[in-house]
PDB file of N, CA and C in Angstrom:
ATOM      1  N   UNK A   1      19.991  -6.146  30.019  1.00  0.00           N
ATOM      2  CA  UNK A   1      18.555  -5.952  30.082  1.00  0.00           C
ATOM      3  C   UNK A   1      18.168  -4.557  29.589  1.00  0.00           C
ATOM      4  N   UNK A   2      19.035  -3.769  30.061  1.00  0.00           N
ATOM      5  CA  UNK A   2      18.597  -2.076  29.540  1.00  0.00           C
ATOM      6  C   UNK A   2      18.873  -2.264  27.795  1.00  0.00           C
ATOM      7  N   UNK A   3      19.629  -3.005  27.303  1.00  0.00           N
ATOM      8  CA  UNK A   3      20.086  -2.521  26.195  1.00  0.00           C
ATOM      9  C   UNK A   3      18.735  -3.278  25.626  1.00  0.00           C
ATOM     10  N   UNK A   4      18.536  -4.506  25.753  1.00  0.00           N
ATOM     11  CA  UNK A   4      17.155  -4.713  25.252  1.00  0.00           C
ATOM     12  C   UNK A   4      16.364  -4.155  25.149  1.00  0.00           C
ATOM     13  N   UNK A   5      15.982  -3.638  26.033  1.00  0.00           N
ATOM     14  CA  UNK A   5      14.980  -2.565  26.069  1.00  0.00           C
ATOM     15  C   UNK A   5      14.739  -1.098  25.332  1.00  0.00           C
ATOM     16  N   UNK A   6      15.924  -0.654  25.359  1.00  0.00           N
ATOM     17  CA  UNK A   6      15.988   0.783  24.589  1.00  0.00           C
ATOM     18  C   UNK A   6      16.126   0.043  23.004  1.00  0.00           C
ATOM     19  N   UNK A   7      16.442  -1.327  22.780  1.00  0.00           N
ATOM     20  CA  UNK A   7      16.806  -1.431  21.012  1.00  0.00           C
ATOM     21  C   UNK A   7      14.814  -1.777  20.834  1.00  0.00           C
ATOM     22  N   UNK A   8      14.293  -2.617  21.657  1.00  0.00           N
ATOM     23  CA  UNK A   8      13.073  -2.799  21.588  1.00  0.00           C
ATOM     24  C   UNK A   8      12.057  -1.502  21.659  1.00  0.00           C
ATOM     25  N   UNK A   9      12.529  -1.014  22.360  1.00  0.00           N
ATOM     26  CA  UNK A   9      11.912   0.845  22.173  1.00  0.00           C
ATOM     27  C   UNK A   9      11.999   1.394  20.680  1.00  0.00           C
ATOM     28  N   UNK A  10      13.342   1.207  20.001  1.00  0.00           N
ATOM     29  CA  UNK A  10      13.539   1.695  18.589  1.00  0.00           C
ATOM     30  C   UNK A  10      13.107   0.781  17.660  1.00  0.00           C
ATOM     31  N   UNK A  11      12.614  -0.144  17.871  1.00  0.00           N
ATOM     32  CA  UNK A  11      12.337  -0.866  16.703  1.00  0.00           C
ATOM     33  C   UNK A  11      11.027  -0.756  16.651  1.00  0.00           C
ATOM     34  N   UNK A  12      10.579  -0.147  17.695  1.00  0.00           N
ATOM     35  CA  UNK A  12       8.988   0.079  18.008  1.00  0.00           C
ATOM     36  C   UNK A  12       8.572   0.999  17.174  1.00  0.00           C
ATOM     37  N   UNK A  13       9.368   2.264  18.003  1.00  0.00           N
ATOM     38  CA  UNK A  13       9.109   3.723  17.122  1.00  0.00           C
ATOM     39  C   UNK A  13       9.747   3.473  15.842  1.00  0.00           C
ATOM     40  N   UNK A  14      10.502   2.825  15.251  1.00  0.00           N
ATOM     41  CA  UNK A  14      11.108   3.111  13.484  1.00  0.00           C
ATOM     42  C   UNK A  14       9.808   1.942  12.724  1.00  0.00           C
ATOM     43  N   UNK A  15       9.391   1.097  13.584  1.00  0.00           N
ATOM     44  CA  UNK A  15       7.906   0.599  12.447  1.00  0.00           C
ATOM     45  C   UNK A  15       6.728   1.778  12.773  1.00  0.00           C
ATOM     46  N   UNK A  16       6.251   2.104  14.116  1.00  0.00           N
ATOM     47  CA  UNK A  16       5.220   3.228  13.700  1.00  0.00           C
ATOM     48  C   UNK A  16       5.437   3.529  12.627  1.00  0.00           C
ATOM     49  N   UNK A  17       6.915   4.685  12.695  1.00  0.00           N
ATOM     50  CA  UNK A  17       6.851   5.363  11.522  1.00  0.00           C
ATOM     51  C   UNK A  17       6.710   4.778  10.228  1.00  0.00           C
ATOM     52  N   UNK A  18       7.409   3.664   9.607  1.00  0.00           N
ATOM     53  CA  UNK A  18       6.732   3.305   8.889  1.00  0.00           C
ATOM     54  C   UNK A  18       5.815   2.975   8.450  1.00  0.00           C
ATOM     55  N   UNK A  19       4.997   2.855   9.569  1.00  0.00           N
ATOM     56  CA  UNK A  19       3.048   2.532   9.151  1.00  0.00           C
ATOM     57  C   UNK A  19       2.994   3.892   8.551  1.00  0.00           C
ATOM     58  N   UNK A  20       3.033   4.758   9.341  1.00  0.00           N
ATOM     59  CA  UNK A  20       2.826   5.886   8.926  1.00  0.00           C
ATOM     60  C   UNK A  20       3.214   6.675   7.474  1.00  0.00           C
ATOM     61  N   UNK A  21       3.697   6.088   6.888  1.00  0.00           N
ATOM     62  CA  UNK A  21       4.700   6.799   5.587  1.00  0.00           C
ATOM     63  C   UNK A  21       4.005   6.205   4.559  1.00  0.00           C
ATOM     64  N   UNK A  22       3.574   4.776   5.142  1.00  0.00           N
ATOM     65  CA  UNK A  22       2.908   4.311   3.616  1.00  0.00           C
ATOM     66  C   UNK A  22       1.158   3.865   3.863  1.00  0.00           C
ATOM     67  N   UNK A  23       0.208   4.302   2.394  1.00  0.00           N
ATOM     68  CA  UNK A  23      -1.301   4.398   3.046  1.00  0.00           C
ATOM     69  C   UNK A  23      -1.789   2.913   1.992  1.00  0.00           C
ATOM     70  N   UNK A  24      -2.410   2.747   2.226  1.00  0.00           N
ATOM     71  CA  UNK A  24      -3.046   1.314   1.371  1.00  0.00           C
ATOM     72  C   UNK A  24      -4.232   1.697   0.540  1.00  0.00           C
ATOM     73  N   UNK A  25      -4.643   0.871  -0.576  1.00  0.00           N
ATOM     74  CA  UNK A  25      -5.329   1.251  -1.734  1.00  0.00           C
ATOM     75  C   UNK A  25      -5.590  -0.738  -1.603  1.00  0.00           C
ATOM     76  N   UNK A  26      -7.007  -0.436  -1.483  1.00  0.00           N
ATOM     77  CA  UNK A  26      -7.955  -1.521  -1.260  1.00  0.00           C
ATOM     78  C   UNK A  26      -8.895  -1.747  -2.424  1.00  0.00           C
ATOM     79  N   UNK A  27      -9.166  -2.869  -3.187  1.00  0.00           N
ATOM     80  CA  UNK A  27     -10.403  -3.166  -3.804  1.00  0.00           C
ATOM     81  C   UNK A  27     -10.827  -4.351  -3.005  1.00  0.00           C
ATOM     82  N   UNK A  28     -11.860  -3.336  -2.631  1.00  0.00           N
ATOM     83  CA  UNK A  28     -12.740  -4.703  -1.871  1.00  0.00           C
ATOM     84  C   UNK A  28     -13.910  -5.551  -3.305  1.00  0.00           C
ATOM     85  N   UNK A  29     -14.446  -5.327  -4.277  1.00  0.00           N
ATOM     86  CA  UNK A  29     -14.949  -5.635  -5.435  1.00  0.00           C
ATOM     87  C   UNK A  29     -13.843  -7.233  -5.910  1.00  0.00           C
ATOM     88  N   UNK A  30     -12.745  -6.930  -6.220  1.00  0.00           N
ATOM     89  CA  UNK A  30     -11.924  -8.290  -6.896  1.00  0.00           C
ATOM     90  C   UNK A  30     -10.873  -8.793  -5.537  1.00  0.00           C
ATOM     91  N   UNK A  31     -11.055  -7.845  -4.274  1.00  0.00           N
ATOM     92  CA  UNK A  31     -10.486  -8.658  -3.327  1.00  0.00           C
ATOM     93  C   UNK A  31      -8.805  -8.300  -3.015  1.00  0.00           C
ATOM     94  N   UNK A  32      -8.239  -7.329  -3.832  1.00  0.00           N
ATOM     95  CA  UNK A  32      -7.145  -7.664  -3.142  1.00  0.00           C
ATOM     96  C   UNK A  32      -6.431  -5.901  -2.745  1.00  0.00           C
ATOM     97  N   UNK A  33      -5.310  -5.971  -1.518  1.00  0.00           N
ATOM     98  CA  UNK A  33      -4.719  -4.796  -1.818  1.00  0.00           C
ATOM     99  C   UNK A  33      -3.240  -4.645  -1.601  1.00  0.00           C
ATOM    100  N   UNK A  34      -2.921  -3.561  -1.827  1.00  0.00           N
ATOM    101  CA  UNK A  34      -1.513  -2.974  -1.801  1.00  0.00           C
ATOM    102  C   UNK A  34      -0.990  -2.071  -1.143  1.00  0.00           C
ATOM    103  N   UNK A  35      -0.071  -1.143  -0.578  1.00  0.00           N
ATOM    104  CA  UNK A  35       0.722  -0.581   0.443  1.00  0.00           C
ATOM    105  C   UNK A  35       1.425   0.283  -0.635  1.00  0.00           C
ATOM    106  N   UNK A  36       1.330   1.501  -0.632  1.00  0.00           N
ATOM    107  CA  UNK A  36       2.519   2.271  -1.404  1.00  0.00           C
ATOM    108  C   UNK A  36       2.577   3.851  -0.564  1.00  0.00           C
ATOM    109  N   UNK A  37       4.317   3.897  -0.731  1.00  0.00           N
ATOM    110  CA  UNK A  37       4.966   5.134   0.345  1.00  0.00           C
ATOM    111  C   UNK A  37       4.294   6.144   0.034  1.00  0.00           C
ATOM    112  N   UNK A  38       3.276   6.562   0.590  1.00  0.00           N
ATOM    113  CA  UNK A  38       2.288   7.664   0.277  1.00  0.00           C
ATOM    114  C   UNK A  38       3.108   9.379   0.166  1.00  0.00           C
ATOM    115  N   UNK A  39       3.943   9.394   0.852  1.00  0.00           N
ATOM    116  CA  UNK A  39       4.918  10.500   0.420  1.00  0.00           C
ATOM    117  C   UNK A  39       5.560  10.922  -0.801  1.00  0.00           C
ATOM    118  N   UNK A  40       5.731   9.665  -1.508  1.00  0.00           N
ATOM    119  CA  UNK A  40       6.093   9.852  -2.883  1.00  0.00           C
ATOM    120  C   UNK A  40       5.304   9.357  -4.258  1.00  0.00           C
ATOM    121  N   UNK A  41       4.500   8.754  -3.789  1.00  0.00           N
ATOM    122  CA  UNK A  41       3.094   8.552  -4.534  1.00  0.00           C
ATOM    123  C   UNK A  41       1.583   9.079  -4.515  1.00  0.00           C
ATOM    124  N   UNK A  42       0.712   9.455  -5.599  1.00  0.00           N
ATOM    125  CA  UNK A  42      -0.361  10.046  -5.133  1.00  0.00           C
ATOM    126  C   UNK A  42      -1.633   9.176  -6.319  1.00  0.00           C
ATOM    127  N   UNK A  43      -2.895   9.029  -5.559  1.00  0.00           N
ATOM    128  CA  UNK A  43      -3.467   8.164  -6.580  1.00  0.00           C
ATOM    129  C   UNK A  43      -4.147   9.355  -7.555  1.00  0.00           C
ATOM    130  N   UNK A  44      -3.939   8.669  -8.989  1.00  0.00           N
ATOM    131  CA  UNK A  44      -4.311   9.605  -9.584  1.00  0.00           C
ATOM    132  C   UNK A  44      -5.648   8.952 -10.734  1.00  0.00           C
ATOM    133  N   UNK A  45      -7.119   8.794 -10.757  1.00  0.00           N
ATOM    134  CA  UNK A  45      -8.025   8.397 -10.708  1.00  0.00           C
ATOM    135  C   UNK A  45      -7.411   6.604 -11.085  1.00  0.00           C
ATOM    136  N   UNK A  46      -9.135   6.191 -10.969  1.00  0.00           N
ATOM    137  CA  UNK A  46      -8.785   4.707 -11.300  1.00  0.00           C
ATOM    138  C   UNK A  46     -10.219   4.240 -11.462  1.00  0.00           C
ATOM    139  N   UNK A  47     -10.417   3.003 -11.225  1.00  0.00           N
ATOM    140  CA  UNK A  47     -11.482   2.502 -11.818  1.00  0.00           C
ATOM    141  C   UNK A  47     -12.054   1.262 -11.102  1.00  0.00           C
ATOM    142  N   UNK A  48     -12.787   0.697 -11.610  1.00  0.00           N
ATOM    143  CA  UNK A  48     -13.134  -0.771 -10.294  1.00  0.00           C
ATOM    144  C   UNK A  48     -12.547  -1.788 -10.436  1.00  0.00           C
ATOM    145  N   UNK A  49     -11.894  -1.621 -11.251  1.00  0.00           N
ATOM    146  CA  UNK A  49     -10.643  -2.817 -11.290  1.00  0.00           C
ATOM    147  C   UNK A  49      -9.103  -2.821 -10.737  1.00  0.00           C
ATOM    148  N   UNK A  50      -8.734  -1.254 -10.787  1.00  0.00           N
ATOM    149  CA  UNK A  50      -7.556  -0.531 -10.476  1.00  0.00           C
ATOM    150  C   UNK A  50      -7.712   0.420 -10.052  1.00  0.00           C
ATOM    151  N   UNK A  51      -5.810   0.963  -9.839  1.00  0.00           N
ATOM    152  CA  UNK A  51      -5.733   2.489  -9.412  1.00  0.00           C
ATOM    153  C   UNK A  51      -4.269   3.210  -9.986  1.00  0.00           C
ATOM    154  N   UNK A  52      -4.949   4.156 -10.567  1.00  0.00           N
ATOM    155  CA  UNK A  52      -3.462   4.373 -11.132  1.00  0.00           C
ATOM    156  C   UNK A  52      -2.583   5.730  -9.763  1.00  0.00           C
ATOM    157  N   UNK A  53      -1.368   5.242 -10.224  1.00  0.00           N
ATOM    158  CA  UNK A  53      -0.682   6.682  -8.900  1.00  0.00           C
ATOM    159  C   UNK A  53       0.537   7.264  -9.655  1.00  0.00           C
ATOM    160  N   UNK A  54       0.784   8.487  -9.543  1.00  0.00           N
ATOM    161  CA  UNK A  54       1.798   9.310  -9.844  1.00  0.00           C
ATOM    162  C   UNK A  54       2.663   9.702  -8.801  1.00  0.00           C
ATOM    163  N   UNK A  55       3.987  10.219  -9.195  1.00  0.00           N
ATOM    164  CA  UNK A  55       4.761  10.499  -8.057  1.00  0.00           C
ATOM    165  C   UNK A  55       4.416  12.055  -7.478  1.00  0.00           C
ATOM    166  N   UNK A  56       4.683  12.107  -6.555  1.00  0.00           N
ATOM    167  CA  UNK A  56       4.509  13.122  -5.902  1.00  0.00           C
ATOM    168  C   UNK A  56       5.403  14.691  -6.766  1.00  0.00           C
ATOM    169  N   UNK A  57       6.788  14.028  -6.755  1.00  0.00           N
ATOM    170  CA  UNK A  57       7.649  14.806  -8.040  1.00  0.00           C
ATOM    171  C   UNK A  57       7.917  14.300  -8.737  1.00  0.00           C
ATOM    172  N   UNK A  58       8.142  14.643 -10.511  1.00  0.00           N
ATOM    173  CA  UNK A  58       8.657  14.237 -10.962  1.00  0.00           C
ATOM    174  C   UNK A  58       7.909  13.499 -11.898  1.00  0.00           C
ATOM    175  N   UNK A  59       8.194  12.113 -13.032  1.00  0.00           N
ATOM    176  CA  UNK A  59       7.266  11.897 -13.806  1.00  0.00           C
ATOM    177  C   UNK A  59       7.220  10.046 -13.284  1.00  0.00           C
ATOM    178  N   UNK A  60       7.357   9.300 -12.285  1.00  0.00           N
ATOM    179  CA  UNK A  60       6.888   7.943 -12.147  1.00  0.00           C
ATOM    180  C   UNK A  60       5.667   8.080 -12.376  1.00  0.00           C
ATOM    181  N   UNK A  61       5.241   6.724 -12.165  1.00  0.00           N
ATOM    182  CA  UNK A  61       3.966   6.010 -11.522  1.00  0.00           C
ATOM    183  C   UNK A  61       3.783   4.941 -11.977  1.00  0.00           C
ATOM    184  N   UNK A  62       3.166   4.128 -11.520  1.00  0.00           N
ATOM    185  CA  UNK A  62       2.527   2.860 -11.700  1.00  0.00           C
ATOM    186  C   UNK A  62       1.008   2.856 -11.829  1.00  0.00           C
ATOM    187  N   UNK A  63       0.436   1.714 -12.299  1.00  0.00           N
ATOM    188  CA  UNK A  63      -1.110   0.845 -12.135  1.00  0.00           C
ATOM    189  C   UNK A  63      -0.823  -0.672 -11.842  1.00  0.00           C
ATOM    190  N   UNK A  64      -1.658  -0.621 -10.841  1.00  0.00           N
ATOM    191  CA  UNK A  64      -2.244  -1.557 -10.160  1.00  0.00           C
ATOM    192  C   UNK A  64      -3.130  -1.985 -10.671  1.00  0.00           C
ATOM    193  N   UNK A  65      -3.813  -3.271 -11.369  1.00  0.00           N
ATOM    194  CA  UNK A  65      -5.285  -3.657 -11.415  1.00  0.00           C
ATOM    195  C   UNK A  65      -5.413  -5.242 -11.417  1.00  0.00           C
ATOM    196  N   UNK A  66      -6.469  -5.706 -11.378  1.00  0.00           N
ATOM    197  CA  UNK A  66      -7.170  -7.015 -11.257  1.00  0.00           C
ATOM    198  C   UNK A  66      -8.311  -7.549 -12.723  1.00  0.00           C
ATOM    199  N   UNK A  67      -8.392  -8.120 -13.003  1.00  0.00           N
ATOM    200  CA  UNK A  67      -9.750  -9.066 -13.584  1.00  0.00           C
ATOM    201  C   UNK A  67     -10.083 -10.562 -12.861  1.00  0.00           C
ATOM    202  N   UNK A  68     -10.431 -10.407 -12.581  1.00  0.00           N
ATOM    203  CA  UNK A  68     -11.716 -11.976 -12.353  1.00  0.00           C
ATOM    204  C   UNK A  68     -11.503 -13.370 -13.478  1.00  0.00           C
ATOM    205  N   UNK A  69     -10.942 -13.934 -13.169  1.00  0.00           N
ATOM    206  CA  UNK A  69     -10.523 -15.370 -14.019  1.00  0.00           C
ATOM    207  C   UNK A  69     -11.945 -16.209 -14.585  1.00  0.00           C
ATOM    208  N   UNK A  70     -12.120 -16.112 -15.728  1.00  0.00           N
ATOM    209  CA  UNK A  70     -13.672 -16.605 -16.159  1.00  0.00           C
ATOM    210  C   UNK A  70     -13.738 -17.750 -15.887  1.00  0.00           C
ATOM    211  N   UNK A  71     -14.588 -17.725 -14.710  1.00  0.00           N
ATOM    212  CA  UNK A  71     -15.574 -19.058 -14.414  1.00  0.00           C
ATOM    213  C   UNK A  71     -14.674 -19.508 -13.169  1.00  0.00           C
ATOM    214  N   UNK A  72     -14.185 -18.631 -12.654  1.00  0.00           N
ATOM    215  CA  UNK A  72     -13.761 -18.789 -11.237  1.00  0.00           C
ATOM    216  C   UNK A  72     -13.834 -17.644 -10.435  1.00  0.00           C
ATOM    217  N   UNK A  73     -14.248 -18.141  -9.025  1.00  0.00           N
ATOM    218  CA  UNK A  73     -15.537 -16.544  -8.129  1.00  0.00           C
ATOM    219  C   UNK A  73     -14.232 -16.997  -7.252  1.00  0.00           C
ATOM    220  N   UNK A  74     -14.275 -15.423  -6.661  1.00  0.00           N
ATOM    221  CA  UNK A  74     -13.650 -15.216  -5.869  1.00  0.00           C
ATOM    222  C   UNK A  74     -13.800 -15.735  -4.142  1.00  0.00           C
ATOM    223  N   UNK A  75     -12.687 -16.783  -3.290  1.00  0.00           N
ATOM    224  CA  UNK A  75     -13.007 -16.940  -2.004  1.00  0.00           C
ATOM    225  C   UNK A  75     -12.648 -16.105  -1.207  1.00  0.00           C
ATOM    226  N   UNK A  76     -13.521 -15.720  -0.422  1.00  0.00           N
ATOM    227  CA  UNK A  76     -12.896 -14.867   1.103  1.00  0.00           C
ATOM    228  C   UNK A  76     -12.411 -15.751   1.886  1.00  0.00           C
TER     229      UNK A  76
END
């Protein structure tokens, strides 16, 4: 029973922390979003369709973006 408990204690605190490490980048406009390790990524401008991000060091990054499928609306 104790050991349950202290592994259920750590699995607690090692997801906080992971909430914590990574921040989310939302378009609410085309509806959708994404999760990236905010420690090693930084957004670096974007637009209403996307977002572009660079690494914190060094030369990565990615873009993220969306368009709207013609003649089909988006459901919530």
């Amino acid at each position: 029973m104790i050991r349950t408990v202290c592994l259920m204690a750590a699995i607690s605190i090692t997801a906080a922390a992971a909430q914590e490490r990574y921040a989310t980048y939302q378009n609410d406009r085309l509806g959708y979003s994404i999760r990236y390790p905010a420690p090693l990524l930084k957004p670096v401008g974007g637009s209403t369709d996307g977002q572009a991000f660079a690494a914190v060091s060094g030369d990565a990054g990615f873009r993220v973006f969306a368009a709207p499928l013609a003649g089909v609306s988006r459901q919530a």
